[in-house]
N, C-alpha and C. Protein backbone atom coordinates (compact mmCIF):
# COMPACT_ATOMS: atom_id res chain seq x y z
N UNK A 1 -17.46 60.19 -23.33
CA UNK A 1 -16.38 61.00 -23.89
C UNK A 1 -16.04 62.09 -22.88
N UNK A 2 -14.93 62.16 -22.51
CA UNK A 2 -14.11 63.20 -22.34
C UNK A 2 -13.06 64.42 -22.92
N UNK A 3 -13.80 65.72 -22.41
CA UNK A 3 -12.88 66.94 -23.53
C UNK A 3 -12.42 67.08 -22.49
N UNK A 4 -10.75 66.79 -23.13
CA UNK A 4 -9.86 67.84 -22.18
C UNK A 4 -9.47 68.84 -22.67
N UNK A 5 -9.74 69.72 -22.48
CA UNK A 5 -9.21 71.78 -22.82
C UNK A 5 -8.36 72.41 -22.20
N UNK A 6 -7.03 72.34 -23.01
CA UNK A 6 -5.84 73.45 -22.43
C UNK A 6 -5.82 74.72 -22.41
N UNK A 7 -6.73 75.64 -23.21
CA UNK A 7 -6.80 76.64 -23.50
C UNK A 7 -7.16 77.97 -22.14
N UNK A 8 -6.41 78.86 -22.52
CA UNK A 8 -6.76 79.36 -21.24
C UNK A 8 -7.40 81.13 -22.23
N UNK A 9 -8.02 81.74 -21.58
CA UNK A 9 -8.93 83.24 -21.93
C UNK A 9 -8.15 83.67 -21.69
N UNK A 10 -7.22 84.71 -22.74
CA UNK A 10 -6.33 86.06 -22.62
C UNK A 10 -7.40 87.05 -23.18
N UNK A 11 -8.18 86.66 -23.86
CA UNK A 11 -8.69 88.04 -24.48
C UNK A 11 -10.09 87.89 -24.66
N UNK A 12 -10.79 88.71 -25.27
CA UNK A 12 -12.55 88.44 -25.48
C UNK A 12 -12.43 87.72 -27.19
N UNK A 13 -11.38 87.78 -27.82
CA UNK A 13 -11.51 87.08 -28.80
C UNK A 13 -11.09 85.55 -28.68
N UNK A 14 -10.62 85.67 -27.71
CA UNK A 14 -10.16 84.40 -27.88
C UNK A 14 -11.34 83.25 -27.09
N UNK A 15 -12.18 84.18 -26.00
CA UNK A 15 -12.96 83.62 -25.20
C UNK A 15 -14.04 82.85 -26.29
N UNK A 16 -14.50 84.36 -27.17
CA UNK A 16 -15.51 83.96 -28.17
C UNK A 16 -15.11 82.70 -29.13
N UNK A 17 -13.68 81.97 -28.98
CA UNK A 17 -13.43 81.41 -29.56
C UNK A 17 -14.04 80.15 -29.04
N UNK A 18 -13.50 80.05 -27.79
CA UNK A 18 -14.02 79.01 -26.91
C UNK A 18 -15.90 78.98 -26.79
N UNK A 19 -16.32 79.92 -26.69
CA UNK A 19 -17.77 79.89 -26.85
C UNK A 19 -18.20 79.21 -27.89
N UNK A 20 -17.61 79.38 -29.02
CA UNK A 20 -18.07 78.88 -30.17
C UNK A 20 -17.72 76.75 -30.20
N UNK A 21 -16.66 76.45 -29.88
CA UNK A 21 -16.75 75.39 -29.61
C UNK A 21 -17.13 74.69 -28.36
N UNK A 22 -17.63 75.31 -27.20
CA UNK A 22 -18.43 74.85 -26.62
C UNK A 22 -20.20 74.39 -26.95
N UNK A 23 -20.45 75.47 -28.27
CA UNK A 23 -21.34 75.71 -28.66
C UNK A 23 -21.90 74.14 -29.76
N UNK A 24 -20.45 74.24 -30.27
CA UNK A 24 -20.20 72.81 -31.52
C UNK A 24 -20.61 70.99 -30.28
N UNK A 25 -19.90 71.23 -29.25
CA UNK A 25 -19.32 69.93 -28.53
C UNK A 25 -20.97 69.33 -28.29
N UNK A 26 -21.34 67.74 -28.22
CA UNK A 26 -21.99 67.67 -27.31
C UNK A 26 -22.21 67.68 -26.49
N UNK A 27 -23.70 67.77 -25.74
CA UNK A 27 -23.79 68.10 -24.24
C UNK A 27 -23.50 67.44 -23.57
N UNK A 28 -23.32 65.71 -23.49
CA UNK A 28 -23.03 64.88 -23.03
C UNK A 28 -21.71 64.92 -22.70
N UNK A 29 -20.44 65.26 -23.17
CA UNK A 29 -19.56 65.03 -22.68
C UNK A 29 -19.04 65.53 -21.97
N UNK A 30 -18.08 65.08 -21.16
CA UNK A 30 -17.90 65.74 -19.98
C UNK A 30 -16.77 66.66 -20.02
N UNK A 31 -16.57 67.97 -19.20
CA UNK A 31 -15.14 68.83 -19.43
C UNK A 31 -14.45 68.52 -18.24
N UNK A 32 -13.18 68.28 -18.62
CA UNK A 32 -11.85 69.09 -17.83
C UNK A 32 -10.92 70.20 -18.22
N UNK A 33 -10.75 71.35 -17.72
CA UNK A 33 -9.98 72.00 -18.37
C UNK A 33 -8.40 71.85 -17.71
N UNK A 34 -7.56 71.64 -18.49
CA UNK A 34 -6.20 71.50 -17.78
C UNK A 34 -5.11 72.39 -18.55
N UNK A 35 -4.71 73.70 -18.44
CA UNK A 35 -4.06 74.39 -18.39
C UNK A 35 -2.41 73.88 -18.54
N UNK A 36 -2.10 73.19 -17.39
CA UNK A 36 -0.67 72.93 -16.86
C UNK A 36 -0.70 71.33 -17.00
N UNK A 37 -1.82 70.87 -15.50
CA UNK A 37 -1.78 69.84 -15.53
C UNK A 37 -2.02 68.86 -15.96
N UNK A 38 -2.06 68.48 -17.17
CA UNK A 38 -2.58 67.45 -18.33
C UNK A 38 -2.51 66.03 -18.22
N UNK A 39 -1.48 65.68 -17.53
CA UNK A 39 -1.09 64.40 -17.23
C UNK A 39 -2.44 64.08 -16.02
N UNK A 40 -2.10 65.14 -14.97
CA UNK A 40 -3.25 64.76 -13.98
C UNK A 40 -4.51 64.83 -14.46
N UNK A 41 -4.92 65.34 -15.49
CA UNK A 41 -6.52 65.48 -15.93
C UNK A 41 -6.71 64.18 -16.81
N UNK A 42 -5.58 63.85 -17.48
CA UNK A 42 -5.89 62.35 -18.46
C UNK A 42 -6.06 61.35 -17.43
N UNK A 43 -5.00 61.09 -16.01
CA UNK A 43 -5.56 60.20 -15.13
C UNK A 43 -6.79 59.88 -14.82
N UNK A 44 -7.25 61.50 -14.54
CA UNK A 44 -8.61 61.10 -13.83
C UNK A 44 -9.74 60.93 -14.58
N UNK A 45 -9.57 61.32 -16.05
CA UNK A 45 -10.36 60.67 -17.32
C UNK A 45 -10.45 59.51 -17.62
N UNK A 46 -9.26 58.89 -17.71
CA UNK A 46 -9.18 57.79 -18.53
C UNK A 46 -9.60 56.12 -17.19
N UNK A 47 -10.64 55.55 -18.10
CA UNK A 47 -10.79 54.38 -18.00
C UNK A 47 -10.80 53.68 -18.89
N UNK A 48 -11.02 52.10 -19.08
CA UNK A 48 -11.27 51.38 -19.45
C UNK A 48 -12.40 51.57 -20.91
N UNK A 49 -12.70 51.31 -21.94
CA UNK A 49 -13.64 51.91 -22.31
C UNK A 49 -14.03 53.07 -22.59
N UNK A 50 -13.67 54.08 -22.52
CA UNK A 50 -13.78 55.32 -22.30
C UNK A 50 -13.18 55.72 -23.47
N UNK A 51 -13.63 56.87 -23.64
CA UNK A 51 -12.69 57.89 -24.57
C UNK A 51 -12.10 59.32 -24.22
N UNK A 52 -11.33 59.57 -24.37
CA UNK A 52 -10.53 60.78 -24.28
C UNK A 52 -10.14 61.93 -25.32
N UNK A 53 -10.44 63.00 -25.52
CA UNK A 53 -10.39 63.84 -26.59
C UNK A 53 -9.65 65.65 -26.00
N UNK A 54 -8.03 65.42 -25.91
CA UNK A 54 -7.06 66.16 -25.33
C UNK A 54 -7.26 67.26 -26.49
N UNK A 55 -7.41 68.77 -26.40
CA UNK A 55 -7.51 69.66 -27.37
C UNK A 55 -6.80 70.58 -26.72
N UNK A 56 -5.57 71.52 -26.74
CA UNK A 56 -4.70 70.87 -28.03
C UNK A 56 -3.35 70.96 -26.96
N UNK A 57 -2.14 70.02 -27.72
CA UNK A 57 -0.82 70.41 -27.27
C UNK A 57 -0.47 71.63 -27.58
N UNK A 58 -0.66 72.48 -28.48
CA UNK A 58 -0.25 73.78 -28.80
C UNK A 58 -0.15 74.66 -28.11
N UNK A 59 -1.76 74.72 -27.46
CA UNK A 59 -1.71 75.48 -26.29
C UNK A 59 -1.22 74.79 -25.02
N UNK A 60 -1.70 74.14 -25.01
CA UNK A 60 -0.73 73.44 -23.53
C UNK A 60 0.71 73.84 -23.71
N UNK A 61 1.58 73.57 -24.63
CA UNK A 61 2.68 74.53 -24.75
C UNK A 61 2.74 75.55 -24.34
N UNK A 62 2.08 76.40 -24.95
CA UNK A 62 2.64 77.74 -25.02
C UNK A 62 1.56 78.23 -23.44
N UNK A 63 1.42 77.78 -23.20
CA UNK A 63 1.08 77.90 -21.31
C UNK A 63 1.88 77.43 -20.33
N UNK A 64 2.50 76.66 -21.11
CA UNK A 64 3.63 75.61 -19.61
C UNK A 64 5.39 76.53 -20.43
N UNK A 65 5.32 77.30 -21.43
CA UNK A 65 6.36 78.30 -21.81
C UNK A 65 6.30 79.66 -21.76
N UNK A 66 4.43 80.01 -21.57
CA UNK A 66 4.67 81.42 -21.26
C UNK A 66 3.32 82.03 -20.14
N UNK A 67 4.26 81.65 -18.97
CA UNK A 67 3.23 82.01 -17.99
C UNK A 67 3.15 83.55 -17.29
N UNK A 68 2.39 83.82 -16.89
CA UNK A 68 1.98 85.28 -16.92
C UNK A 68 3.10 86.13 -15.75
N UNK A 69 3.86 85.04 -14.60
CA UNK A 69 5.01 85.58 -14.62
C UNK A 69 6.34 85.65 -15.50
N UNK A 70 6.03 84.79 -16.31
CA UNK A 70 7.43 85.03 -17.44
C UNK A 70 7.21 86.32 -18.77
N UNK A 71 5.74 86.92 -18.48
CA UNK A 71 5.66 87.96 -19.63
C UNK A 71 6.20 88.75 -20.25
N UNK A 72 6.90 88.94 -19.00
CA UNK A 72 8.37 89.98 -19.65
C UNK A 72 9.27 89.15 -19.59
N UNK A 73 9.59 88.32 -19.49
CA UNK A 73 11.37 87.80 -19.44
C UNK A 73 11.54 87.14 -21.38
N UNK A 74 12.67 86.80 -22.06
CA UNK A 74 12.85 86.23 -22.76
C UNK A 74 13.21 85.34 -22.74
N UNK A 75 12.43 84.16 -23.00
CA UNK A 75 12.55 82.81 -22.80
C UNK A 75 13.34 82.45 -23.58
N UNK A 76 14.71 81.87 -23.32
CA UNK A 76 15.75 81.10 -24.07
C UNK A 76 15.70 79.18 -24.29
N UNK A 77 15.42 79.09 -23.20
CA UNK A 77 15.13 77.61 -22.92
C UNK A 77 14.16 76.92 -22.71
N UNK A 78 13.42 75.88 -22.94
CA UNK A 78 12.89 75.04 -22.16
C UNK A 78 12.62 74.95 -20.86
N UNK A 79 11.85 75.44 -20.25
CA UNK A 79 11.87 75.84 -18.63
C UNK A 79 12.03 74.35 -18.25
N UNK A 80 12.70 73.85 -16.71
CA UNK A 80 12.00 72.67 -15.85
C UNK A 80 11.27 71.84 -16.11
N UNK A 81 10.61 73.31 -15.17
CA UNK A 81 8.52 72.82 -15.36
C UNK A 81 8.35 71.86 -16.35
N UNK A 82 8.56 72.79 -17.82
CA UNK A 82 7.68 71.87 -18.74
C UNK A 82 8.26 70.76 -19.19
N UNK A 83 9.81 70.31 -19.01
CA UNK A 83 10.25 68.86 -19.14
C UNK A 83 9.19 68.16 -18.06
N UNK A 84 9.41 68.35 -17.10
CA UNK A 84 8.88 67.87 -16.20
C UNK A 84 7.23 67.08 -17.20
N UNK A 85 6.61 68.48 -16.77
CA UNK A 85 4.59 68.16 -17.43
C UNK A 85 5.10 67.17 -18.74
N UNK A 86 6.09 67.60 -19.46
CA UNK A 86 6.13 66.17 -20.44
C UNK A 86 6.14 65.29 -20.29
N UNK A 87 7.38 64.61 -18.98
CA UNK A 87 7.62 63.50 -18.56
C UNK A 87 6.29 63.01 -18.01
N UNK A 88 5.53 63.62 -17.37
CA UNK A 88 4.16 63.15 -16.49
C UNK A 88 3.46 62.68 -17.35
N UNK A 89 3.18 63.54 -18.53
CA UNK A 89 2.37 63.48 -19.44
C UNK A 89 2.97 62.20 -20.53
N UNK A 90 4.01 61.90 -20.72
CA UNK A 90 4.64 60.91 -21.52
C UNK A 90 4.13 59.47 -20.46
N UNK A 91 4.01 59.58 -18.95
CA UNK A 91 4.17 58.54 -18.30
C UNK A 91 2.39 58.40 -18.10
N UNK A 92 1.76 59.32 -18.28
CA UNK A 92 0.18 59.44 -18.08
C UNK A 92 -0.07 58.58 -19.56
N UNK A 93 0.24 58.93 -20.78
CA UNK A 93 -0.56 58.20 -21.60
C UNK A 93 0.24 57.11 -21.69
N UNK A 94 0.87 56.50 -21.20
CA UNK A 94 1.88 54.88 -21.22
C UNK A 94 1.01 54.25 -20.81
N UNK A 95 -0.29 54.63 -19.44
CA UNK A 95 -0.67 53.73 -18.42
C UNK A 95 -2.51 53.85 -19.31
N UNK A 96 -2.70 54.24 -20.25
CA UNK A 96 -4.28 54.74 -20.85
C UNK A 96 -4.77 53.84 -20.62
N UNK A 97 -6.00 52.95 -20.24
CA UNK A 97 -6.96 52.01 -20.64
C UNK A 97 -8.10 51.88 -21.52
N UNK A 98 -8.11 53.21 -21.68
CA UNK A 98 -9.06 54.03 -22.70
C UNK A 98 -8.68 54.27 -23.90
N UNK A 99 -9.22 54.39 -24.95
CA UNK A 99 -8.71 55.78 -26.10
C UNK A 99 -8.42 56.93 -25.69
N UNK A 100 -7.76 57.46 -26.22
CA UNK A 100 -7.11 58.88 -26.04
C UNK A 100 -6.94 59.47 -27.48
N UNK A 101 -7.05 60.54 -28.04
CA UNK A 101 -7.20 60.98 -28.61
C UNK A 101 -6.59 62.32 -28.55
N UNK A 102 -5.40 62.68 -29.10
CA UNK A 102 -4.76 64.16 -28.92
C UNK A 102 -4.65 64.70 -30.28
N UNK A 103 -5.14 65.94 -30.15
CA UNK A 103 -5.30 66.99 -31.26
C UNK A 103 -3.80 67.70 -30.64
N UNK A 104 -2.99 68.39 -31.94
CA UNK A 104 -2.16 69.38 -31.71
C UNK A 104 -2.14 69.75 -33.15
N UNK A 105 -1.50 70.77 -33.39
CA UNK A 105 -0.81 71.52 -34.84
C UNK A 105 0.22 71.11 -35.11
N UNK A 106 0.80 71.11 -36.74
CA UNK A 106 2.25 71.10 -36.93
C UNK A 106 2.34 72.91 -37.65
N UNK A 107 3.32 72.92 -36.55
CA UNK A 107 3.50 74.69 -37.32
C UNK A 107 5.27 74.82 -37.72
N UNK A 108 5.47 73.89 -37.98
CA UNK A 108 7.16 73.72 -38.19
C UNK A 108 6.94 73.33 -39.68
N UNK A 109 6.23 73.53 -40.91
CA UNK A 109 6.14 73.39 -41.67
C UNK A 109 6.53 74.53 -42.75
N UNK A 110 6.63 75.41 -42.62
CA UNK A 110 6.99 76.66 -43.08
C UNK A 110 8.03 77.01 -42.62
N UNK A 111 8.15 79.04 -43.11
CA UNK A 111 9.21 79.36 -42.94
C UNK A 111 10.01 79.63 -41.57
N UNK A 112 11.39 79.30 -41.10
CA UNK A 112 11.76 79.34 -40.01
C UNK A 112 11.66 80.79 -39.23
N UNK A 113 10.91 80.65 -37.99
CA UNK A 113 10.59 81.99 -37.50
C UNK A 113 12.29 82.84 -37.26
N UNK A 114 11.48 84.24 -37.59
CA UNK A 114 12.85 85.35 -37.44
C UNK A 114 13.38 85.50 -35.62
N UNK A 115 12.11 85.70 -34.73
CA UNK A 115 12.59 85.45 -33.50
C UNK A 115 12.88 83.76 -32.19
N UNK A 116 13.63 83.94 -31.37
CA UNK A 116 14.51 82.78 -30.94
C UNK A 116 13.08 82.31 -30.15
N UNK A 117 12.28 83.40 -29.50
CA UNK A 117 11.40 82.55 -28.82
C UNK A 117 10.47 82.20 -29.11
N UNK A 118 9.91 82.53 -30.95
CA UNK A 118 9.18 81.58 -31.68
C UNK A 118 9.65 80.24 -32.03
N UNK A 119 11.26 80.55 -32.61
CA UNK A 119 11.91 79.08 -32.73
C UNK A 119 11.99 78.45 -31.89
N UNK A 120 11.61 78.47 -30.41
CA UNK A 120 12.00 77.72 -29.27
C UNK A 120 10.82 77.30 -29.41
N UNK A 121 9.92 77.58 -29.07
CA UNK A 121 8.29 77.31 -29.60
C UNK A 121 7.77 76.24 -30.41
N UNK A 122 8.64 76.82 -31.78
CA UNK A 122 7.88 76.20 -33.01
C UNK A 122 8.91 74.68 -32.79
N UNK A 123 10.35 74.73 -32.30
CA UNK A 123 10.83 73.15 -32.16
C UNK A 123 10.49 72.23 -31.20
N UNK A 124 9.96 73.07 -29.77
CA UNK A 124 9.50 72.59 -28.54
C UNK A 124 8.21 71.61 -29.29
N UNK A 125 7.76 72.39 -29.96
CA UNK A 125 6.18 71.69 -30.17
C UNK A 125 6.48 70.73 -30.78
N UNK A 126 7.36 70.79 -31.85
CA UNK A 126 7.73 69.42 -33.26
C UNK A 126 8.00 68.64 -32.06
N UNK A 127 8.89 68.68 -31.23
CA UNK A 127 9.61 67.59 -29.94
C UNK A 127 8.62 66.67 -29.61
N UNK A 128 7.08 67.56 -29.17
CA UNK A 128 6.43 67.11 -28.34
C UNK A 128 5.63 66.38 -29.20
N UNK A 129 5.22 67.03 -30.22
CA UNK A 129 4.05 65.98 -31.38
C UNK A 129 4.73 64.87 -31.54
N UNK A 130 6.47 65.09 -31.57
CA UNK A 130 6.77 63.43 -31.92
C UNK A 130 6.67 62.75 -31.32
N UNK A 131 6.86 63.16 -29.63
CA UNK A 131 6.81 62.34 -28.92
C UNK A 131 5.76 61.32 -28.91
N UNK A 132 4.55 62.24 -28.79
CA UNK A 132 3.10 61.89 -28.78
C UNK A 132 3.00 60.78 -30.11
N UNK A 133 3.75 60.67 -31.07
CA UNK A 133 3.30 60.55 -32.29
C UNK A 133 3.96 58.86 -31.97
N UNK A 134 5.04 59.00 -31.19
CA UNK A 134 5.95 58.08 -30.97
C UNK A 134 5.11 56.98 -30.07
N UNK A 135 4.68 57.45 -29.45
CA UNK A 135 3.70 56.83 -28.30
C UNK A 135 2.63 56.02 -28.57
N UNK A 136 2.10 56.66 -30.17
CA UNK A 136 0.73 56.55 -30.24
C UNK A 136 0.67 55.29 -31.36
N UNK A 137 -0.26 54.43 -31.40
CA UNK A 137 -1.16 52.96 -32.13
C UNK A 137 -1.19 54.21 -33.65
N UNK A 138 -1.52 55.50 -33.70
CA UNK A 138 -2.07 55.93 -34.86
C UNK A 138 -1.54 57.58 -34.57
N UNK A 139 -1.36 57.76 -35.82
CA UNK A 139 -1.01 59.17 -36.40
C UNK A 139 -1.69 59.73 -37.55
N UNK A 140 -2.54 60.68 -37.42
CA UNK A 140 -2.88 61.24 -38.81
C UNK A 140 -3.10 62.66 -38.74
N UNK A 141 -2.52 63.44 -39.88
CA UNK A 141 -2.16 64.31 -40.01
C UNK A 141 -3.59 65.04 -41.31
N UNK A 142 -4.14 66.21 -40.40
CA UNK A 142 -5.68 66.45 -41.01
C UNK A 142 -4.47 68.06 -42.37
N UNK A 143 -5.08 67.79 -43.70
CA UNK A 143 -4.51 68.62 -44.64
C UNK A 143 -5.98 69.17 -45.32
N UNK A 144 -6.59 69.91 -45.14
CA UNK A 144 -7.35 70.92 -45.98
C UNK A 144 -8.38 69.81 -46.07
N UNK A 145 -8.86 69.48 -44.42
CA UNK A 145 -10.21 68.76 -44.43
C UNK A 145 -9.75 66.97 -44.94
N UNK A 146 -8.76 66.59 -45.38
CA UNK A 146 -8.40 65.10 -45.85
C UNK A 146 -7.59 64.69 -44.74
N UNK A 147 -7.49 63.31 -44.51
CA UNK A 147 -6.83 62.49 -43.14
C UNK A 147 -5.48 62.06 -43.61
N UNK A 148 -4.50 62.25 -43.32
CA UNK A 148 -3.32 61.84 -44.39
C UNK A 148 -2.68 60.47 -43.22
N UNK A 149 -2.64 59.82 -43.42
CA UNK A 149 -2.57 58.67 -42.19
C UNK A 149 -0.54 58.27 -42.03
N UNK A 150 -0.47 58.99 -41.01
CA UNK A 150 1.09 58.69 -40.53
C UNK A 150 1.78 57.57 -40.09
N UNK A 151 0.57 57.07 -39.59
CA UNK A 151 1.12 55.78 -38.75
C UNK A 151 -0.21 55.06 -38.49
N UNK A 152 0.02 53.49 -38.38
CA UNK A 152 -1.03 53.01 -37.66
C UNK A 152 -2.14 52.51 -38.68
């Protein structure tokens, strides 16, 4: 098994967050952490046989939308970049030989956010889960600990 980890340390709470599921994972498996490059970290994971366990699109989002030179700017659009890491990443799990396995959130379930660059956010992500969702043998959607099965 392979963990891939998008998550990146802004804060000591958030670190302790990561401590704690490093703490959960077994020792056996192996890490990549991929920030940006996700597509390139599933390549070099994925074989034959193998398994893959991507945690999470959420953050991989909101890293490839809010990078520490864009802190101050207000993001209106969809940067490039992150069409781009999609397309890689759409063309990375086409070629899997392995299982793959991607965790993300649905946070488009509630009420519509009051600011534009949460809504850019909260639709960017719906885009991308579908994509993924579109892609994928299986879909299931975890509700208060129960597997609600989407697809597959």
């Amino acid at each position: 098994m392979t963990y891939i980890a998008t998550a990146r340390v802004h804060d000591d709470e958030f670190a302790q967050r990561i401590r704690h599921h490093v703490e959960r994972r077994p020792a056996h498996w192996t890490l990549l952490e991929a920030p940006l490059d996700l597509a390139g970290a599933l390549r070099d994971a994925d074989r034959a046989g193998h398994c893959v366990l991507i945690d999470c699109l959420t953050l991989w989002l909101a890293n490839l939308l809010f990078t520490p030179e864009s802190a101050d700017e207000d993001i209106a659009t969809l940067p490039p970049s992150a069409q781009q890491a999609f397309d890689a990443f759409d063309a990375a799990l086409a070629r899997t030989r392995g299982k793959v396995i991607v965790v993300s959130n649905e946070i488009g379930l509630g009420v519509v956010p009051l600011g534009s660059v949460t809504r850019l956010y909260v639709d960017e992500l719906g885009r991308l889960n579908q994509r993924v969702a579109a892609a994928s043998t299986r879909a299931v959607m975890m509700v208060a600990g129960l597997a609600a099965v989407l697809k597959g």
